[in-house]
C-alpha atoms as a PDB file:
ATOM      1  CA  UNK A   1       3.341 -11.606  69.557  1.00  0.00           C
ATOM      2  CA  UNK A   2       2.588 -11.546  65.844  1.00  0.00           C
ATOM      3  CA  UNK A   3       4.395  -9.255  63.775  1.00  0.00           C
ATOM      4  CA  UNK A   4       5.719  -9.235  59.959  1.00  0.00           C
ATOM      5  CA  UNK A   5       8.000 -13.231  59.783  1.00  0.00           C
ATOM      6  CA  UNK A   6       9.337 -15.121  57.335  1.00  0.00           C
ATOM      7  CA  UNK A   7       6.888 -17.138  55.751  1.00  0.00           C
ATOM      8  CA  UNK A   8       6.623 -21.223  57.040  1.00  0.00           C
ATOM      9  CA  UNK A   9       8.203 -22.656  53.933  1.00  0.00           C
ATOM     10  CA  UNK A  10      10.821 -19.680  53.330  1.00  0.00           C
ATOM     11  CA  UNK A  11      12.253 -20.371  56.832  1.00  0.00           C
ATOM     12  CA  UNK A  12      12.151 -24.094  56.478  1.00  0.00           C
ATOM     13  CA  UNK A  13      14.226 -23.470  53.256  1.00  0.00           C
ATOM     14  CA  UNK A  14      16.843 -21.368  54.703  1.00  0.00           C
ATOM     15  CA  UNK A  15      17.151 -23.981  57.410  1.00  0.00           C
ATOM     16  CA  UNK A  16      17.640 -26.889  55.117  1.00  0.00           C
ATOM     17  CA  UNK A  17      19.515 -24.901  52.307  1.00  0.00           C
ATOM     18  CA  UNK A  18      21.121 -21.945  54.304  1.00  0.00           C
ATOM     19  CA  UNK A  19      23.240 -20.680  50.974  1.00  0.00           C
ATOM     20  CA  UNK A  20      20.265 -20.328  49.020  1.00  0.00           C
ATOM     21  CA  UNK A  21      19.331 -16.838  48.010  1.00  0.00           C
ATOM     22  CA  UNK A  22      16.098 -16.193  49.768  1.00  0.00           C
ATOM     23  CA  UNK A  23      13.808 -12.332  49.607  1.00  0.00           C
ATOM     24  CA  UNK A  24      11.010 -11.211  50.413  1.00  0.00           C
ATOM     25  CA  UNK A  25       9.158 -10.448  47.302  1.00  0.00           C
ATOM     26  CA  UNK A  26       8.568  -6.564  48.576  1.00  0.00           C
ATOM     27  CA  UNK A  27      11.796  -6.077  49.504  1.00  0.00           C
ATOM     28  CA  UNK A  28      12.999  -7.037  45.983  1.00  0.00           C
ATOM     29  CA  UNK A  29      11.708  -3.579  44.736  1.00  0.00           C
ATOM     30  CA  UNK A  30      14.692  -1.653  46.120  1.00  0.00           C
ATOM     31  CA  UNK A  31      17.761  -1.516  43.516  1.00  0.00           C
ATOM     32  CA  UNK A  32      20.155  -2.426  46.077  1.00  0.00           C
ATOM     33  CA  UNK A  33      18.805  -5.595  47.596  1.00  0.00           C
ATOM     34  CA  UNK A  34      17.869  -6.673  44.678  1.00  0.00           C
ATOM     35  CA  UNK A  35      21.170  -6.480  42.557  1.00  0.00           C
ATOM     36  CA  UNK A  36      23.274  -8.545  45.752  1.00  0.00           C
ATOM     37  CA  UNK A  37      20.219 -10.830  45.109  1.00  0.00           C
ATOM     38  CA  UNK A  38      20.902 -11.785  41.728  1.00  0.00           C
ATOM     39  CA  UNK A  39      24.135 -11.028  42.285  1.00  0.00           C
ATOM     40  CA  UNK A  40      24.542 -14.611  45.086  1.00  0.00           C
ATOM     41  CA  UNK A  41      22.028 -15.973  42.869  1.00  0.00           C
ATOM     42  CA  UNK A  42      24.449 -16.396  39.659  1.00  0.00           C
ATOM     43  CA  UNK A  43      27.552 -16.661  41.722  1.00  0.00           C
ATOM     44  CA  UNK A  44      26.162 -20.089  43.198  1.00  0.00           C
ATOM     45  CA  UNK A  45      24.500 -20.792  39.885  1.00  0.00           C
ATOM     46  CA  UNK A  46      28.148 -20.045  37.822  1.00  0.00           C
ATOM     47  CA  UNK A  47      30.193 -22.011  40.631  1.00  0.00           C
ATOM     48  CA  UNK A  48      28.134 -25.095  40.372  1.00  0.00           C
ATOM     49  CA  UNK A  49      28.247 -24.976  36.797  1.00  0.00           C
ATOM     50  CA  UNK A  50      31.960 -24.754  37.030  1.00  0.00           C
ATOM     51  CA  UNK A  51      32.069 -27.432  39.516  1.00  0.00           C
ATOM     52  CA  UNK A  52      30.870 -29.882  37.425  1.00  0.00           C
ATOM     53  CA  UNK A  53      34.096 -30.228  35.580  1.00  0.00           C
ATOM     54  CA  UNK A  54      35.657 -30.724  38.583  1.00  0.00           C
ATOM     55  CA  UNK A  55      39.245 -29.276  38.134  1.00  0.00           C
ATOM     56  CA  UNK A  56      41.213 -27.116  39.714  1.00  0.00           C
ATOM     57  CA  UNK A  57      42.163 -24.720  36.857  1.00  0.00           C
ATOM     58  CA  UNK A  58      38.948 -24.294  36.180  1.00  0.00           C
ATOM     59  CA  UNK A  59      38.084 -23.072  39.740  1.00  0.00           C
ATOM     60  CA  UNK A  60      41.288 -20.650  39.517  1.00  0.00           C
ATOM     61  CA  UNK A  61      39.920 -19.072  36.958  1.00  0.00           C
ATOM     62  CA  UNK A  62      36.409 -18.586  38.551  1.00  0.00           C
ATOM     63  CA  UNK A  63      38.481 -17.334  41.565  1.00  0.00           C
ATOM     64  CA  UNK A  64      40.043 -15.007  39.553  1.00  0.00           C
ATOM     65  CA  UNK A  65      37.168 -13.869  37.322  1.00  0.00           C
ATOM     66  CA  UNK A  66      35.466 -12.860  40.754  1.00  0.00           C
ATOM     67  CA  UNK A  67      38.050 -11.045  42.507  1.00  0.00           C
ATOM     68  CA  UNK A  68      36.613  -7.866  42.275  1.00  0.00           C
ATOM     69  CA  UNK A  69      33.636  -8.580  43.049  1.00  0.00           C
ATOM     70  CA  UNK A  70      34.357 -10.400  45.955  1.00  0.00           C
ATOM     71  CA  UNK A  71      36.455  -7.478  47.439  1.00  0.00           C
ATOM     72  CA  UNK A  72      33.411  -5.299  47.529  1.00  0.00           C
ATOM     73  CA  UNK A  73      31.708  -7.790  49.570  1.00  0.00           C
ATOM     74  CA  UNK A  74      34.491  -8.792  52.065  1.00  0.00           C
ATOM     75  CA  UNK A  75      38.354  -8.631  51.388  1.00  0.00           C
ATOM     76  CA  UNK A  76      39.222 -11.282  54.618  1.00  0.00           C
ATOM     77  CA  UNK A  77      36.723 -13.809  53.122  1.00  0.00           C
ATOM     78  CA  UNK A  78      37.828 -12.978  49.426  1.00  0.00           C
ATOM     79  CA  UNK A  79      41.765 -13.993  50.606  1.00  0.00           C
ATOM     80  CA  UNK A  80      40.673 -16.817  52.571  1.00  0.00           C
ATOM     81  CA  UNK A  81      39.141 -18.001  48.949  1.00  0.00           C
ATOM     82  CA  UNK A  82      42.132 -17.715  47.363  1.00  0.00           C
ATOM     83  CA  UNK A  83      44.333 -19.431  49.916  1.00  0.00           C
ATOM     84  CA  UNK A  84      41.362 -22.456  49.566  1.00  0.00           C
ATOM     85  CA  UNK A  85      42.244 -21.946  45.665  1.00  0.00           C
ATOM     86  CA  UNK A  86      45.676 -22.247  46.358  1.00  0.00           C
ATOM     87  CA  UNK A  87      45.809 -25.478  48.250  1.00  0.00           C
ATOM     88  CA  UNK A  88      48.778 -25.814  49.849  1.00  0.00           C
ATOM     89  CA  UNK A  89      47.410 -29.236  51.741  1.00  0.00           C
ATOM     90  CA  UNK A  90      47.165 -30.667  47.886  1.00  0.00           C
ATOM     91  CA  UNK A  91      43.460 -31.891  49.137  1.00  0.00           C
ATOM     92  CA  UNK A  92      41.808 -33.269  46.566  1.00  0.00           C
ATOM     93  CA  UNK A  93      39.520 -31.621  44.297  1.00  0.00           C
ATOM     94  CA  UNK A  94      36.032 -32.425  45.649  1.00  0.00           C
ATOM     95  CA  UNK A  95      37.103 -31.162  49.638  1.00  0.00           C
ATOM     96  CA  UNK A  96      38.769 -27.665  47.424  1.00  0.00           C
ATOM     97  CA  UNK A  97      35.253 -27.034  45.852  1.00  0.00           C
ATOM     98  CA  UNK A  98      33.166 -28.157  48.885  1.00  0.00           C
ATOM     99  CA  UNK A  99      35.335 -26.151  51.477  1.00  0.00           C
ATOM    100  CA  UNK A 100      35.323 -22.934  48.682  1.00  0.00           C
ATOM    101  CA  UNK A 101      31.584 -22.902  48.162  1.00  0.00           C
ATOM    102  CA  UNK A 102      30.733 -22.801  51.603  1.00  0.00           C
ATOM    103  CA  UNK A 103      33.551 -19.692  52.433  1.00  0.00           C
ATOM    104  CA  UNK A 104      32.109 -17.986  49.192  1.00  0.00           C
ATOM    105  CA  UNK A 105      28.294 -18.375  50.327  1.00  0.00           C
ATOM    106  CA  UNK A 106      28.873 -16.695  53.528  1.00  0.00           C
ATOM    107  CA  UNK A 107      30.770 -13.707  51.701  1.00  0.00           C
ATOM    108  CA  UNK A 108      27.491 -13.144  50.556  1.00  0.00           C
ATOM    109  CA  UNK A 109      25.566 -12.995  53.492  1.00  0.00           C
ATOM    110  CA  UNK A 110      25.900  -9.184  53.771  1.00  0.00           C
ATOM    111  CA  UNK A 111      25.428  -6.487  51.218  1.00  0.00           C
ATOM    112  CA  UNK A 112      28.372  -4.747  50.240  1.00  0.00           C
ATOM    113  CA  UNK A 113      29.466  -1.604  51.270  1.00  0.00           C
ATOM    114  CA  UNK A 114      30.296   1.625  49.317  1.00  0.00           C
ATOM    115  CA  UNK A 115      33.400   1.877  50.330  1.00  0.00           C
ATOM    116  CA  UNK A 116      34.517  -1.387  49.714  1.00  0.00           C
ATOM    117  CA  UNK A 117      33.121  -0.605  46.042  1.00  0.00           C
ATOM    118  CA  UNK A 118      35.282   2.929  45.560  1.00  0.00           C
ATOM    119  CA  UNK A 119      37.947   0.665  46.964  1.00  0.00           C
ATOM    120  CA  UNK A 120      37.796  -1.794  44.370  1.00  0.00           C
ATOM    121  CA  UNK A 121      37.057   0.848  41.186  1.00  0.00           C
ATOM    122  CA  UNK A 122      40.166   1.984  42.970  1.00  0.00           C
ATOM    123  CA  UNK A 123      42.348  -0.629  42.196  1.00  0.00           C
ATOM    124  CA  UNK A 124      40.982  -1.434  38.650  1.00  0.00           C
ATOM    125  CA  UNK A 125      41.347   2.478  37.488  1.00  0.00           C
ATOM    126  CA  UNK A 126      44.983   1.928  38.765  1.00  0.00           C
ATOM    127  CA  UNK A 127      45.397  -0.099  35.674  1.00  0.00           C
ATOM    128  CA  UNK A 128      44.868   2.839  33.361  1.00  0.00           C
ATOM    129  CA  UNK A 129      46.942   5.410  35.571  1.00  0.00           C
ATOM    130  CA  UNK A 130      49.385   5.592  32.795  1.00  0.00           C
ATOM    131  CA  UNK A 131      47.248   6.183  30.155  1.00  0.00           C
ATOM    132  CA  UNK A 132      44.635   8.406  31.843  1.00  0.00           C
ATOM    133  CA  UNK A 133      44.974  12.307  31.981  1.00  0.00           C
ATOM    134  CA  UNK A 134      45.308  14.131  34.954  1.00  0.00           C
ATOM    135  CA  UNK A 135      42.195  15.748  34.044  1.00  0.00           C
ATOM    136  CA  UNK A 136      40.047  12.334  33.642  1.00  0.00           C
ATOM    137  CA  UNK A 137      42.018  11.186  37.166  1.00  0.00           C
ATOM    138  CA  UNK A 138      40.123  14.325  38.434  1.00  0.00           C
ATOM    139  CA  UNK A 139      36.492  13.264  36.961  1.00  0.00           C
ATOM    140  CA  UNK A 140      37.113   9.317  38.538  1.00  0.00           C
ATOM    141  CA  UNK A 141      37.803  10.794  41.371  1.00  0.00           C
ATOM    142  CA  UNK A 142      34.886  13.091  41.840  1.00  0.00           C
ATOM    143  CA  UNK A 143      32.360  10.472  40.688  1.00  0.00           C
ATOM    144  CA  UNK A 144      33.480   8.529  43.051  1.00  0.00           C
ATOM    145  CA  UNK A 145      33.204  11.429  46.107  1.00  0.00           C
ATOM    146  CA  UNK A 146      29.936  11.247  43.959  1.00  0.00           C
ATOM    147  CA  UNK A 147      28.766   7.713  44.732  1.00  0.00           C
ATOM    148  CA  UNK A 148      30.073   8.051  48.405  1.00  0.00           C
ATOM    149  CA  UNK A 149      27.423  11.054  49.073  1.00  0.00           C
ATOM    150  CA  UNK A 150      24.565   9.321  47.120  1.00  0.00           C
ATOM    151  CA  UNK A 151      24.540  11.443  44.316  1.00  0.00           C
ATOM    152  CA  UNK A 152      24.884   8.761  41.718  1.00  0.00           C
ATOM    153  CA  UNK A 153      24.961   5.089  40.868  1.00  0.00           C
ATOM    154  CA  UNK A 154      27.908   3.183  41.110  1.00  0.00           C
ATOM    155  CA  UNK A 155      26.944   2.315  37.160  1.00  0.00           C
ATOM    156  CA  UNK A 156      28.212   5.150  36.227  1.00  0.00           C
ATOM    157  CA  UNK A 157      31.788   4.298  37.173  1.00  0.00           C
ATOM    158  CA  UNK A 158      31.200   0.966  36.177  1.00  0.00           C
ATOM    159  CA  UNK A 159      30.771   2.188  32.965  1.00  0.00           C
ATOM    160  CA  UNK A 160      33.712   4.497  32.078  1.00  0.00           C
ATOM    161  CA  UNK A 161      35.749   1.613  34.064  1.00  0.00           C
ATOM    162  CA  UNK A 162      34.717  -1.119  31.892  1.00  0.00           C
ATOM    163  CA  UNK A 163      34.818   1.703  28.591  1.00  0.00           C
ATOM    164  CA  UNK A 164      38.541   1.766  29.571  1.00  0.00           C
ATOM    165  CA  UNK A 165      39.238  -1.837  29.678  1.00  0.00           C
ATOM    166  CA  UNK A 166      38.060  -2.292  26.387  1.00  0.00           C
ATOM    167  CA  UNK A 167      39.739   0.666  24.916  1.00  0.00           C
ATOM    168  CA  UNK A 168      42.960  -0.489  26.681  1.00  0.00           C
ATOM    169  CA  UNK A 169      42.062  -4.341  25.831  1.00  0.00           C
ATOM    170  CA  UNK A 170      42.827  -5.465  29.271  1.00  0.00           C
ATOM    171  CA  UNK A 171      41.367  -8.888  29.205  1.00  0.00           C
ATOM    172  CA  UNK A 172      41.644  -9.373  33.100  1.00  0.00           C
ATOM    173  CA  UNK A 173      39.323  -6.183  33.798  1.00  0.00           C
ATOM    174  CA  UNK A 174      36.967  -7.190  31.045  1.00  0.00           C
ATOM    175  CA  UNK A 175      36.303 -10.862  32.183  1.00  0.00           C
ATOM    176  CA  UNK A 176      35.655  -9.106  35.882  1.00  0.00           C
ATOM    177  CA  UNK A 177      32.118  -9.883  37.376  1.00  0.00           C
ATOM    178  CA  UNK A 178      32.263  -7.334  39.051  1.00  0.00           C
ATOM    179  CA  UNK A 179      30.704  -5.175  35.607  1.00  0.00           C
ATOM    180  CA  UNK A 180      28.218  -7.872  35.289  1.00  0.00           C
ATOM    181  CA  UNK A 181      27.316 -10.236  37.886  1.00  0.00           C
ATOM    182  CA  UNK A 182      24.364 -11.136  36.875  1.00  0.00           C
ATOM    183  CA  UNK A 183      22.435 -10.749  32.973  1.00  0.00           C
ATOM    184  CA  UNK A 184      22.017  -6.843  32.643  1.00  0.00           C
ATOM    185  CA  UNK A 185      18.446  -7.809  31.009  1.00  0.00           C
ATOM    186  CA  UNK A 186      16.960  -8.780  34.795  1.00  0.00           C
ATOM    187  CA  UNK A 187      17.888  -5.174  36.053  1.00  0.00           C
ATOM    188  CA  UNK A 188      14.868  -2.900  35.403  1.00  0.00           C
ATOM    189  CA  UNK A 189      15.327   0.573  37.070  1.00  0.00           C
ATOM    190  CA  UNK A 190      11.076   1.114  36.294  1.00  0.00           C
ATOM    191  CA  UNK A 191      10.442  -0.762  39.113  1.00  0.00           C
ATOM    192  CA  UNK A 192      12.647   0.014  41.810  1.00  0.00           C
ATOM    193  CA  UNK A 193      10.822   1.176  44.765  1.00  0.00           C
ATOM    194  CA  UNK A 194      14.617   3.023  45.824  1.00  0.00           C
ATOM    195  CA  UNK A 195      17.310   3.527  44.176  1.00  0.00           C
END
């Protein structure tokens, strides 16, 4: 039967080097698959360079710095992470990173879900609940009823998220990957096939 395949050398790569972000160059024109692309495609790149240093504060802070991000892909994976962070064995440092990376690649193996995302814009507008006006709960709230029907981008609450974190200086929300996981500059919206 012949039929549309990965190509010979794609599928030898993914066999060798299954964490490696592999697409099909056609499929790369719709938004979506191609932002949880980029998306795996810096988190591997980031983690190795972090990595390198080999120390465990330093992969903390990675954890941490991804936390939100990670819940929109898949909260049981995202805990398991941190209890590999945590490392109540006291393994040492090469077996943390090794054992981390490879739970962390397969959180990335599906794309992430809408709700998972108004879940997690959840959370982070909890941090301005006190400051925010009943009226601007209101407007979150219907963007996000927004998002959930299709009618916009998450961007958009992305936005006014991260526009409160750096009104409200909270440095934990504005180190979040989750508002940039990959450069901004490799995101073109002219050639997206879907959006």
């Amino acid at each position: 039967m012949i039929g549309k395949s990965m190509g010979l050398f794609a599928a030898e790569m993914e066999k060798h080097f299954p964490y490696l972000p592999i697409e099909e160059e056609g499929r790369l024109t719709n938004l979506i698959i191609r932002e949880h692309f980029f998306t795996k495609l810096y988190a591997i790149f980031n983690f190795k360079k972090m990595a390198q240093n080999k120390f465990m504060k330093k992969l903390a802070d990675y954890h941490a710095k991804n936390k939100y991000l990670y819940f929109v892909y898949n909260q049981t994976l995202k805990n398991k992470l941190g209890l590999i962070v945590a490392n109540h064995e006291k393994l040492e440092t090469n077996i943390v990173l090794d054992n981390y990376f490879n739970e962390m690649v397969k959180l990335f193996l599906n794309l992430p879900s809408k709700k998972n995302y108004i879940n997690a814009y959840q959370h982070i507008f909890g941090y301005f609940s006190n400051f925010a006006s009943k009226e601007e709960k209101v407007f979150i709230l219907q963007l996000m009823e927004k998002y959930r029907n299709g009618k916009i981008d998450k961007s958009a609450i992305a936005s006014i998220l991260k526009g409160y974190s750096i009104k409200y200086n909270i440095e934990y929300l504005l180190g979040q990957t989750i508002f940039e996981p990959f450069p901004e500059e490799l995101l073109s919206l002219d050639d997206s096939g879907k959006l």
